[in-house]
N, C-alpha and C. Protein backbone atom coordinates (compact mmCIF):
# COMPACT_ATOMS: atom_id res chain seq x y z
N UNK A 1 0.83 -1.18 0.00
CA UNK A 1 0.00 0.00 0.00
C UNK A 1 0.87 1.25 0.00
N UNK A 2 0.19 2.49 -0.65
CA UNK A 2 1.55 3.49 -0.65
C UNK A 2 1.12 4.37 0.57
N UNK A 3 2.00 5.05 1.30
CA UNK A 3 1.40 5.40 2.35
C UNK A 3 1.54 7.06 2.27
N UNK A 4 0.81 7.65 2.76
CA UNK A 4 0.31 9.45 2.29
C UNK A 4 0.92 10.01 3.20
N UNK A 5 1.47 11.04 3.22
CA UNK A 5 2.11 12.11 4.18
C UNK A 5 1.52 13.40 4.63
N UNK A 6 0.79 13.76 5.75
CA UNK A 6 -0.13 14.54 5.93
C UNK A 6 0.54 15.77 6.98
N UNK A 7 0.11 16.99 6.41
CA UNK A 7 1.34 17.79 6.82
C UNK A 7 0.47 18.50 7.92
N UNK A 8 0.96 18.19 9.10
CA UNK A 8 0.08 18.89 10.47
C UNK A 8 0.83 20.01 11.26
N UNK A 9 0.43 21.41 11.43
CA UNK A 9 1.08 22.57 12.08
C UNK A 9 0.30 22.73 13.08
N UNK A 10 1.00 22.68 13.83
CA UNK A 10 0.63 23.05 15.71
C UNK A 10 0.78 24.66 16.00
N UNK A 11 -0.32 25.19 16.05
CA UNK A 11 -0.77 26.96 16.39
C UNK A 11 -1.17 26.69 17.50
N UNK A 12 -0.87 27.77 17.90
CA UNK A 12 -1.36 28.60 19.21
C UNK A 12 -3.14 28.46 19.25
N UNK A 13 -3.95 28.50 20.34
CA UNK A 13 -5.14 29.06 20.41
C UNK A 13 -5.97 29.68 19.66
N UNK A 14 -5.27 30.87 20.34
CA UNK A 14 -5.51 31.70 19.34
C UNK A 14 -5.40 32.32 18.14
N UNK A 15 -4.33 31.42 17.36
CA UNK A 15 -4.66 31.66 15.72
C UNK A 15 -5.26 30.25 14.96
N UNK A 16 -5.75 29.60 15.96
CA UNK A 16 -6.49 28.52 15.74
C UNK A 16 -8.24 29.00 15.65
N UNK A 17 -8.28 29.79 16.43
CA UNK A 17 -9.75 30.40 16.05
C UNK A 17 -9.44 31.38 15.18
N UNK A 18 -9.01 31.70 15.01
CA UNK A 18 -8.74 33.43 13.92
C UNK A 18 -9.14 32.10 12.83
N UNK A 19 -8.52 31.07 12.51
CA UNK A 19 -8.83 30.40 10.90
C UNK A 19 -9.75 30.06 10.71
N UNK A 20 -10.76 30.36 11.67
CA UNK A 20 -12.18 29.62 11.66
C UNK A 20 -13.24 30.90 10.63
N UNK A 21 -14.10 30.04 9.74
CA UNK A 21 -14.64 31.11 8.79
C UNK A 21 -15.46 31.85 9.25
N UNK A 22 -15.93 31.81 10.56
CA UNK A 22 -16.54 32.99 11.25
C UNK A 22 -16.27 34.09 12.14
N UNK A 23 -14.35 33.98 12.11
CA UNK A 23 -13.82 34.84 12.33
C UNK A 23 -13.39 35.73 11.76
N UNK A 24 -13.39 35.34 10.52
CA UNK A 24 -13.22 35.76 9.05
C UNK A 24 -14.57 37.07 9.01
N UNK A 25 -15.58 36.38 9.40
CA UNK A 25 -17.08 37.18 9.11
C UNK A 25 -16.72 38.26 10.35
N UNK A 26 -16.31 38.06 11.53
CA UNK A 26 -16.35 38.92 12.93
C UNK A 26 -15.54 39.93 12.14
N UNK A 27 -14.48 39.76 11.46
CA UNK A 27 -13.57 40.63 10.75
C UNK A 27 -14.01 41.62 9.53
N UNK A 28 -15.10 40.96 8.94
CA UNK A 28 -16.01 41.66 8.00
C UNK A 28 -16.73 42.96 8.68
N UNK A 29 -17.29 42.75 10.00
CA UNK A 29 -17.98 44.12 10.44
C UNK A 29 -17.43 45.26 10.33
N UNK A 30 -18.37 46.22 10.37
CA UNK A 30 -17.90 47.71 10.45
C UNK A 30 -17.34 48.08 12.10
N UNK A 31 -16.59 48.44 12.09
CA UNK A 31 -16.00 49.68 12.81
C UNK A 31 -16.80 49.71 14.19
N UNK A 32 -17.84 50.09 14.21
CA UNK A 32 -18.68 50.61 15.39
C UNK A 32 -19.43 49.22 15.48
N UNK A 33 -19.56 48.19 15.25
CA UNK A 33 -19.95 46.80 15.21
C UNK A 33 -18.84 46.06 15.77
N UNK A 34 -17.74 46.14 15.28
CA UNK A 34 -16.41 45.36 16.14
C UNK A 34 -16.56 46.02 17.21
N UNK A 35 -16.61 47.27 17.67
CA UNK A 35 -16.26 47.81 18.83
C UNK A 35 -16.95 47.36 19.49
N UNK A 36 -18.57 47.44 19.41
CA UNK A 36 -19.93 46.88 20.79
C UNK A 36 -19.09 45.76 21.02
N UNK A 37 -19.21 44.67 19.77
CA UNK A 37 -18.87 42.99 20.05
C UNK A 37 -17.81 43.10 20.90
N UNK A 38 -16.63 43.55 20.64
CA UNK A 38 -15.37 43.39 21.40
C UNK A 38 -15.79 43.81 23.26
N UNK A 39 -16.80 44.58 23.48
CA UNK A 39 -16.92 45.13 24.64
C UNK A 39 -17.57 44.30 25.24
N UNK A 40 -18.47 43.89 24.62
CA UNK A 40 -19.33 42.62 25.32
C UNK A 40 -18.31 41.59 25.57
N UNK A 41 -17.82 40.89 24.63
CA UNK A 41 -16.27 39.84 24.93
C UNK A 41 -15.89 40.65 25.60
N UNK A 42 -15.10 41.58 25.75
CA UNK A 42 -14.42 41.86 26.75
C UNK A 42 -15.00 41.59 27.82
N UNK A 43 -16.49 41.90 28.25
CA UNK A 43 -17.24 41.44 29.82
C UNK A 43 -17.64 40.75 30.17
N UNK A 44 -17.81 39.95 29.21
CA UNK A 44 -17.69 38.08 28.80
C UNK A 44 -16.55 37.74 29.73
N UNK A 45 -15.38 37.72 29.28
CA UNK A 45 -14.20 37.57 29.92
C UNK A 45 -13.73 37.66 31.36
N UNK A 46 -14.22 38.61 31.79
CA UNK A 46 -13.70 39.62 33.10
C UNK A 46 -15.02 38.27 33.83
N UNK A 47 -16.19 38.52 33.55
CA UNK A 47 -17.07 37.96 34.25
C UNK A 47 -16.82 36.45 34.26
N UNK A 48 -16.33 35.67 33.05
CA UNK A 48 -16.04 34.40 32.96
C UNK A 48 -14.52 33.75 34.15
N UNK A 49 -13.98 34.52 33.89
CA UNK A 49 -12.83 34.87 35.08
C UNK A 49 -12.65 34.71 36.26
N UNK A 50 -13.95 35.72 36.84
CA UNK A 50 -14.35 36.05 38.17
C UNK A 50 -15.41 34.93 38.39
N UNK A 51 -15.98 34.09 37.74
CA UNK A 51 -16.74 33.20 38.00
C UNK A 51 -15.58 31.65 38.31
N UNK A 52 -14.61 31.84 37.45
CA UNK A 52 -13.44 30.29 37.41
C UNK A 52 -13.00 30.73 38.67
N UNK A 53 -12.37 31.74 38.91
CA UNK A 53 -12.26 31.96 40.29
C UNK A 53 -12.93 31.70 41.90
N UNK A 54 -14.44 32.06 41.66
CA UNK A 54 -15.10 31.54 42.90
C UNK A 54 -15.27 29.82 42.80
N UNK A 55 -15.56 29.67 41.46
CA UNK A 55 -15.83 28.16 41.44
C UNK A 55 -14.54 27.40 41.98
N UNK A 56 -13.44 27.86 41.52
CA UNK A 56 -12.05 27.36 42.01
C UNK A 56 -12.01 27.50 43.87
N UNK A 57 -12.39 28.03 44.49
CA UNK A 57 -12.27 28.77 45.49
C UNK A 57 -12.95 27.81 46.46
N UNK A 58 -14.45 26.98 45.70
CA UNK A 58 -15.52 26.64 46.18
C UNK A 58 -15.29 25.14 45.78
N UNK A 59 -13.94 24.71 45.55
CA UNK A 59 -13.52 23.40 45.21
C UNK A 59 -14.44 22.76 44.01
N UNK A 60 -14.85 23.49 42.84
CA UNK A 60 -15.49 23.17 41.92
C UNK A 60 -15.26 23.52 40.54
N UNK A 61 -13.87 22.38 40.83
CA UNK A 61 -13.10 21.97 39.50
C UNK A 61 -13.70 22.30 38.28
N UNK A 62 -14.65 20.94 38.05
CA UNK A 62 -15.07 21.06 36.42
C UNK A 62 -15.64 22.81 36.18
N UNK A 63 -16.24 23.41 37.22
CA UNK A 63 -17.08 24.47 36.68
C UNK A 63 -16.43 25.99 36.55
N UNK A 64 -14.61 25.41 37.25
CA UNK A 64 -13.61 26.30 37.35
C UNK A 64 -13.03 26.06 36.30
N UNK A 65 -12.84 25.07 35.19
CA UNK A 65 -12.34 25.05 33.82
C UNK A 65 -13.46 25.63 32.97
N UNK A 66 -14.89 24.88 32.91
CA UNK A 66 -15.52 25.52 32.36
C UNK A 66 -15.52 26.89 32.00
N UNK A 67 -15.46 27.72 33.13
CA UNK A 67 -15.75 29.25 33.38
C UNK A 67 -14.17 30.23 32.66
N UNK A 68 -13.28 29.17 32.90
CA UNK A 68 -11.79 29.69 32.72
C UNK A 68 -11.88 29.08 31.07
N UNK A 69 -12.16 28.20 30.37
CA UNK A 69 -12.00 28.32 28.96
C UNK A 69 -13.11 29.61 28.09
N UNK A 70 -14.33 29.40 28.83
CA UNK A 70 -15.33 30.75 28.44
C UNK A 70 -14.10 31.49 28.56
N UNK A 71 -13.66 32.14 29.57
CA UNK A 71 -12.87 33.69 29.22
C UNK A 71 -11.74 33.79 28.08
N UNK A 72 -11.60 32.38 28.30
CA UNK A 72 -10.38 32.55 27.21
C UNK A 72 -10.36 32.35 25.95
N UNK A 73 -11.60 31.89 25.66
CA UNK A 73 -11.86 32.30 24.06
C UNK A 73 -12.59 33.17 23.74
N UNK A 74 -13.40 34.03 24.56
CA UNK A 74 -13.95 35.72 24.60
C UNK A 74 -12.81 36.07 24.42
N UNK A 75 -11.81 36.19 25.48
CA UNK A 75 -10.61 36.74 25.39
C UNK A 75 -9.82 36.63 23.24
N UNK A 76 -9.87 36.25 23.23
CA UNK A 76 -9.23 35.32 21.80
C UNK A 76 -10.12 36.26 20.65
N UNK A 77 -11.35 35.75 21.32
CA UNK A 77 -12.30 36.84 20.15
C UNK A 77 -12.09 38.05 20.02
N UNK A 78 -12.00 38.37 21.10
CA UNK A 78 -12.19 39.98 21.35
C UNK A 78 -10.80 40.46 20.50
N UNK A 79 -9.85 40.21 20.95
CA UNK A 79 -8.62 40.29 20.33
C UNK A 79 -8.46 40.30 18.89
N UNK A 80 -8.90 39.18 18.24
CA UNK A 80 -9.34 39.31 16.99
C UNK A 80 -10.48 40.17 16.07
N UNK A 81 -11.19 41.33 17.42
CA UNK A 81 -11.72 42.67 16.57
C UNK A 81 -11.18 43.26 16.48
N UNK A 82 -10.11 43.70 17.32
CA UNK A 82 -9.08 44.72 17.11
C UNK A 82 -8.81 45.33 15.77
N UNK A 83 -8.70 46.71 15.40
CA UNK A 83 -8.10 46.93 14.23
C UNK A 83 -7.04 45.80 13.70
N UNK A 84 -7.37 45.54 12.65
CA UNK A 84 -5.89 44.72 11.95
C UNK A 84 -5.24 43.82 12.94
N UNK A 85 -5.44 43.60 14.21
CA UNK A 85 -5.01 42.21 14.81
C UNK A 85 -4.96 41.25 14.18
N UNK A 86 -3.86 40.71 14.39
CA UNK A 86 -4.08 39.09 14.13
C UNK A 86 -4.26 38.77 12.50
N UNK A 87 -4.88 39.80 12.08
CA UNK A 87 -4.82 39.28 10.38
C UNK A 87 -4.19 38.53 9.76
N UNK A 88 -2.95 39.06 9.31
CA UNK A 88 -1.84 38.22 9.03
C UNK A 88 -1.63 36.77 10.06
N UNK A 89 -2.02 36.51 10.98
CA UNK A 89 -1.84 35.19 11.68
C UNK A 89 -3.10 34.20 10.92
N UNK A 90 -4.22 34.89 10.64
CA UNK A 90 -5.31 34.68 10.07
C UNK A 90 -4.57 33.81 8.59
N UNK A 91 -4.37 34.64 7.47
CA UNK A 91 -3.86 34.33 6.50
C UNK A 91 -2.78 33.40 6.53
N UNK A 92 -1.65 33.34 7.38
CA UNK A 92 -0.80 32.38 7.41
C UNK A 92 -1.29 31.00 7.60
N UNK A 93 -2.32 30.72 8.26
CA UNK A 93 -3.16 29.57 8.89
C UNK A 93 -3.71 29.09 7.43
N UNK A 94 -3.99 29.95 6.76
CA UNK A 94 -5.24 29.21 5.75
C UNK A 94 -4.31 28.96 4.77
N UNK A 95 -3.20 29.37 4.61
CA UNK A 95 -2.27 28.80 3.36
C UNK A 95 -1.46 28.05 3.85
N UNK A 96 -1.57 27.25 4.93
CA UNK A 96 -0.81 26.25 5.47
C UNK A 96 0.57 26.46 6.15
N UNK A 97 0.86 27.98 6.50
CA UNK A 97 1.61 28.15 7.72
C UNK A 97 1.28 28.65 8.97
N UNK A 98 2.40 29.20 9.66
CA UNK A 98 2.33 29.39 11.16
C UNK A 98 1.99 30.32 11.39
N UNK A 99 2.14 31.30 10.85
CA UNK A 99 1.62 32.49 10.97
C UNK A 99 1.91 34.07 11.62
């Protein structure tokens, strides 16, 4: 049998969601549309945070990861409204580099 060689690149997080095609679309908005979204993620975050925290606090593991991956892909999002953030990490991903 001939055997195939499959070429796999290990990214970060966060330019692992930037390649996703609806980050692509988050990137399409206007101006005053990135900004609300990013603010809400941003309080997404802060609040997702402060929640991994008490749950951590309150010996409640699973609901202290739970709460701590929520922030950190608000976090990720939000980042990726930024003016011109991340773009180029964006593009490197989809043509099969690192970015």
């Amino acid at each position: 049998m001939e055997e195939t060689q499959t070429l796999r690149v290990e990214v970060p997080p966060t330019v692992a969601v930037l390649a996703l095609p609806a980050a692509q679309r988050l990137r399409e908005l206007d101006a005053p549309s990135r900004a609300a979204l990013r603010a809400v993620l941003e309080d997404l975050r802060r609040d997702a945070h402060a929640r991994a925290e008490a749950s951590w606090q309150a010996r409640k593991g699973f609901a202290a990861a739970y709460w701590r991956a929520v922030g950190v892909y608000a976090g990720h999002l939000s980042r990726a409204l930024r003016d011109g953030s991340c773009s180029e990490h964006a593009g490197g991903v989809a043509e099969g580099g690192r970015g």
